[in-house]
N, C-alpha and C. Protein backbone atom coordinates (compact mmCIF):
# COMPACT_ATOMS: atom_id res chain seq x y z
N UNK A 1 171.26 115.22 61.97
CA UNK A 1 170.47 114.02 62.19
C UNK A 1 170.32 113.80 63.69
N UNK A 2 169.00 113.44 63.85
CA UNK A 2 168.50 113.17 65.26
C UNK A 2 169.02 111.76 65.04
N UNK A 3 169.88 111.58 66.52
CA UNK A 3 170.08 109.89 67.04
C UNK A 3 168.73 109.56 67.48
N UNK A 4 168.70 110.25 69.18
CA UNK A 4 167.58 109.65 69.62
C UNK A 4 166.49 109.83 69.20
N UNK A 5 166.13 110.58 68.23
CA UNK A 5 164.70 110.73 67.42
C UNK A 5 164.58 109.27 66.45
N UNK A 6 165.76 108.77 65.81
CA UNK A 6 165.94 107.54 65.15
C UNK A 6 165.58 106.00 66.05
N UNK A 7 166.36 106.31 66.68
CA UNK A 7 166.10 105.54 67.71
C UNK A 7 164.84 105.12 68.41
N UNK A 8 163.73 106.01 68.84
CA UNK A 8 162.85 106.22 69.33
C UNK A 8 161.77 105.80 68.32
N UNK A 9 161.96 106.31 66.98
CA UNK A 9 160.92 106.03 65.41
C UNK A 9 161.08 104.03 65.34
N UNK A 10 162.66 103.48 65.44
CA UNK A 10 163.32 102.10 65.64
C UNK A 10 162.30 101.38 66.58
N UNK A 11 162.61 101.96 67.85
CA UNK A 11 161.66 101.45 68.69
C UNK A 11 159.93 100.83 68.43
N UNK A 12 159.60 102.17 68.12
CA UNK A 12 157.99 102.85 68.04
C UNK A 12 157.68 101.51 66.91
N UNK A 13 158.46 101.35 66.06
CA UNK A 13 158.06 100.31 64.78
C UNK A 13 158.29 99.46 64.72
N UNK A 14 159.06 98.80 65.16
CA UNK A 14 159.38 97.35 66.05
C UNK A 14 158.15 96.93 66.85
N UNK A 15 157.89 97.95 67.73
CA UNK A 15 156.51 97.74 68.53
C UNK A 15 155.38 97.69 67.56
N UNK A 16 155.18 98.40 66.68
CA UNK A 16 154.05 97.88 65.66
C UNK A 16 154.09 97.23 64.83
N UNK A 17 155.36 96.37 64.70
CA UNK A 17 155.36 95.62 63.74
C UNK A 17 155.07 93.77 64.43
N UNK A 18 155.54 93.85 65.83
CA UNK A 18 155.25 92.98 66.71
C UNK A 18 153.44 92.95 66.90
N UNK A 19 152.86 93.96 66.86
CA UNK A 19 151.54 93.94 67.55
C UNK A 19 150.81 93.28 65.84
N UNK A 20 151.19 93.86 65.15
CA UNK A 20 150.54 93.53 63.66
C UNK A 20 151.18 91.62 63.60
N UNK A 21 152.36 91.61 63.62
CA UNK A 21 152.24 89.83 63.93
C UNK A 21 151.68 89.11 64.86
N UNK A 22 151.58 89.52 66.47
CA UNK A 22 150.28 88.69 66.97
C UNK A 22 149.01 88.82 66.44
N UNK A 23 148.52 89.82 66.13
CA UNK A 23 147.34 89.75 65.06
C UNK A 23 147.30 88.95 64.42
N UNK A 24 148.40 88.68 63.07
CA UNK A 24 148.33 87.46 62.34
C UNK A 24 148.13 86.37 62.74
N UNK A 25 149.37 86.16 64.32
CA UNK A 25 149.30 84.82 64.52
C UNK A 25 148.06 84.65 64.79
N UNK A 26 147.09 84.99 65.25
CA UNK A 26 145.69 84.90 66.27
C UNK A 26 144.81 84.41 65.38
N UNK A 27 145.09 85.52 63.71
CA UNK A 27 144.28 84.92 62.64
C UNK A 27 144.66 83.68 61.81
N UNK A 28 145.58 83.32 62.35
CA UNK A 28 146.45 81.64 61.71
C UNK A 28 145.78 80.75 62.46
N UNK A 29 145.67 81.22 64.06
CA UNK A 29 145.33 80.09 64.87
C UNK A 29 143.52 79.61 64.02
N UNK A 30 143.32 80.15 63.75
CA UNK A 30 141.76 79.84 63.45
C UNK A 30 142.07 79.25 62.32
N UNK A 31 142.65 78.86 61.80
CA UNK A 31 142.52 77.97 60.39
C UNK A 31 143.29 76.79 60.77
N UNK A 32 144.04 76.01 62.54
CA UNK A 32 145.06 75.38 62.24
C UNK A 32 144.13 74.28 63.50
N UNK A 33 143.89 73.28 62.83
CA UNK A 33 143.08 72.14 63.55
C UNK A 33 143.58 71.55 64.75
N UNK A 34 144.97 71.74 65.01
CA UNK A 34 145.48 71.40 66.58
C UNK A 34 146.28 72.87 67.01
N UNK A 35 146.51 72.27 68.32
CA UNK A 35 147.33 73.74 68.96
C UNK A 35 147.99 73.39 69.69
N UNK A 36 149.15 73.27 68.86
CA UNK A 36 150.72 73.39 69.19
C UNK A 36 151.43 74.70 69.25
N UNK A 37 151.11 75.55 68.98
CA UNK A 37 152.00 77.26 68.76
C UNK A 37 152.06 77.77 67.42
N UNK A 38 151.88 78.87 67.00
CA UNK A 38 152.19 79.92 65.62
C UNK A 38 152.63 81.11 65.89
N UNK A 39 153.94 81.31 65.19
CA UNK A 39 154.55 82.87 65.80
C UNK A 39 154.73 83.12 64.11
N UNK A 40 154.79 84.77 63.99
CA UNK A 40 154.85 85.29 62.74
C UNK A 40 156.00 85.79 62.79
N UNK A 41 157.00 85.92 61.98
CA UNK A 41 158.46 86.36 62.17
C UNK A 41 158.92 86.91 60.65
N UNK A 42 159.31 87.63 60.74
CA UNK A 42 160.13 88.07 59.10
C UNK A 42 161.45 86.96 58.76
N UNK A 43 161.31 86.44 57.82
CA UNK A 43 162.76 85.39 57.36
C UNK A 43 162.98 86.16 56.38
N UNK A 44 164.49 86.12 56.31
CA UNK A 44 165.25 86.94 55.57
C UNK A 44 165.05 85.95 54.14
N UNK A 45 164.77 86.21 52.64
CA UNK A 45 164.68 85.95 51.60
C UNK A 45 163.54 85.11 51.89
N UNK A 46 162.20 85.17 52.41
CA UNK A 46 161.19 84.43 52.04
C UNK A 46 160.01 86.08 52.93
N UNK A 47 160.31 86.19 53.86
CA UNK A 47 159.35 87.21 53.83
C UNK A 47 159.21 87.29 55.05
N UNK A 48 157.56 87.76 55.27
CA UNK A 48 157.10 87.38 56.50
C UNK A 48 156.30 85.90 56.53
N UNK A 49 156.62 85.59 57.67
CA UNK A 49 156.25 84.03 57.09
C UNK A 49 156.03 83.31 58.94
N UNK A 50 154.93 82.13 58.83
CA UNK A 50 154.95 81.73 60.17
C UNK A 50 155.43 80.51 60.29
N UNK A 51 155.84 80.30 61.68
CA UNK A 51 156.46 79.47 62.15
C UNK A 51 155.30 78.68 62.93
N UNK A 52 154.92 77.04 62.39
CA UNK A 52 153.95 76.16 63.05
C UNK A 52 154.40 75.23 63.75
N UNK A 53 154.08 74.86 64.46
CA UNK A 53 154.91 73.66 65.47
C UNK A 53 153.35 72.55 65.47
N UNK A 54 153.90 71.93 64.74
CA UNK A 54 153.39 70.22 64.45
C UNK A 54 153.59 69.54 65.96
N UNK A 55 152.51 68.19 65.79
CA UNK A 55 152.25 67.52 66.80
C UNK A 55 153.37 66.71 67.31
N UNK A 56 153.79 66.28 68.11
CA UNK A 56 155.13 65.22 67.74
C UNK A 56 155.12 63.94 67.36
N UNK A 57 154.32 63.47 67.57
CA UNK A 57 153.73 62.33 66.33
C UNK A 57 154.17 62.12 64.53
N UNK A 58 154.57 63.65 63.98
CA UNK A 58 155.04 63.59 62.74
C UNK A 58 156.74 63.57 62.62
N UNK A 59 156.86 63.26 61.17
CA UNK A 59 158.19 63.70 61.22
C UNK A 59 159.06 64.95 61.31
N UNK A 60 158.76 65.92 61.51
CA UNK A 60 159.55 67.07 61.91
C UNK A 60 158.24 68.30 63.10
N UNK A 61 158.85 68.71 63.86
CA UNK A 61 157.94 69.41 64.73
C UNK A 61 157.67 71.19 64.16
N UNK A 62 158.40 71.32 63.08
CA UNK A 62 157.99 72.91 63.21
C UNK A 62 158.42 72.90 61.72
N UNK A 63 156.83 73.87 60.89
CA UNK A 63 156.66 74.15 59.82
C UNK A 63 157.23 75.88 59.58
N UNK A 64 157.85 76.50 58.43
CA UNK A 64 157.81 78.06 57.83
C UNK A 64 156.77 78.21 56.75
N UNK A 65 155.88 78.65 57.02
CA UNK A 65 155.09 79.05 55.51
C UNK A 65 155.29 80.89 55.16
N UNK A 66 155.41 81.30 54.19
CA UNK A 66 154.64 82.31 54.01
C UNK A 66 153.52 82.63 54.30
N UNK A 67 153.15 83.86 54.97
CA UNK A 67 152.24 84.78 55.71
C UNK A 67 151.28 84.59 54.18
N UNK A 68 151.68 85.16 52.98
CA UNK A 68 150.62 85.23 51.79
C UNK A 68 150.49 84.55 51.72
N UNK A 69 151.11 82.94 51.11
CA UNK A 69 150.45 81.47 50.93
C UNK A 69 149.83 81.21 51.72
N UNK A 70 150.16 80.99 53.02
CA UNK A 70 149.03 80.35 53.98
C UNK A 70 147.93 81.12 53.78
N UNK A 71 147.90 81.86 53.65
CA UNK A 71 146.08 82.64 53.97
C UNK A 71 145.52 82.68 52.48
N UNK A 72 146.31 82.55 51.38
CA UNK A 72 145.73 82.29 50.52
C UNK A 72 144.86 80.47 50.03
N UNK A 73 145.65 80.42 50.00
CA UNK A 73 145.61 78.40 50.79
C UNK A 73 144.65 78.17 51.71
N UNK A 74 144.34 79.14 52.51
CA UNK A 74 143.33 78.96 54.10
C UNK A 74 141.86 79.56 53.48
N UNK A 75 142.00 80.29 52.81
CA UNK A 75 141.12 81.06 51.77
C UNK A 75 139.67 80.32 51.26
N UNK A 76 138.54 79.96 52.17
CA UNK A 76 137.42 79.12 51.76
C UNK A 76 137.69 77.76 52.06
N UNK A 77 138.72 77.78 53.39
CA UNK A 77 138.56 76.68 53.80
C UNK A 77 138.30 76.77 55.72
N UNK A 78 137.66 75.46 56.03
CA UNK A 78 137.48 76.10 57.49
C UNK A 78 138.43 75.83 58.26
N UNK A 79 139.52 74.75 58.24
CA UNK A 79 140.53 74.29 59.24
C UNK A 79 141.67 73.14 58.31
N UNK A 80 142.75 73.84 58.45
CA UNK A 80 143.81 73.33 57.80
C UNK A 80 144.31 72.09 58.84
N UNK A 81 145.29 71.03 57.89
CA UNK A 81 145.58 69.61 58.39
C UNK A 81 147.13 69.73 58.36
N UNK A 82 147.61 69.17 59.33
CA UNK A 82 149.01 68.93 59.46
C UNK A 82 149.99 68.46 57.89
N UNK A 83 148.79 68.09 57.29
CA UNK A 83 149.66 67.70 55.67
C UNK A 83 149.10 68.60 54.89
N UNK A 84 148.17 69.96 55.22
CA UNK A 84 148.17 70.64 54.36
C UNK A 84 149.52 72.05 55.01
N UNK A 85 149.49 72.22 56.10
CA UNK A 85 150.82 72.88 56.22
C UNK A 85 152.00 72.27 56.08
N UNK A 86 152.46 70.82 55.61
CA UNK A 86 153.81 70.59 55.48
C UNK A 86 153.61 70.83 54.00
N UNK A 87 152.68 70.94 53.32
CA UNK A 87 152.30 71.33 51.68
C UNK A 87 153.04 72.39 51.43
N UNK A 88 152.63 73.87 52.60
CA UNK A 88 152.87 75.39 52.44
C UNK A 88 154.44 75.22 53.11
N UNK A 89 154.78 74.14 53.90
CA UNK A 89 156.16 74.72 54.49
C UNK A 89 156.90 74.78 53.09
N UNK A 90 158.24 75.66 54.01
CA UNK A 90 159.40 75.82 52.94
C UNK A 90 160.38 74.99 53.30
């Protein structure tokens, strides 16, 4: 067994797995009616899933949805509302 060949494959996919979540986030931002921040992150027992940061005006500042719900949910609509992502949070 190659270490640094493992290592290097570790790397290489980490890096594409980062570039494929700013993608997402970029395609989240277009469905989210203010702009506070969206990062896409893997959570352990829910998935890949994003992280929204609400206005501070509400009661909690940062939403988790699932990556599939939200975009299914976003799905024929043009711009999501701060109470339709505390809907999708977990």
């Amino acid at each position: 067994m190659n270490v640094d060949k493992l290592i290097n494959d570790a790397i290489k996919g980490y890096d594409e797995y980062r570039k494929r979540c700013k993608l997402i986030e970029k395609e989240a931002q277009k469905y989210i009616d203010f702009d506070e921040g969206v990062s896409c992150e893997y959570v352990i027992g829910t998935g890949l899933s994003l992280s929204i940061v609400i206005p501070v005006n509400h009661t909690f500042r940062e939403c988790v949805c699932p990556v599939v719900g939200f975009f299914e949910y976003a799905k024929g609509k043009d711009k999501l509302s701060v109470d339709d992502i505390k809907k999708l949070s977990l």
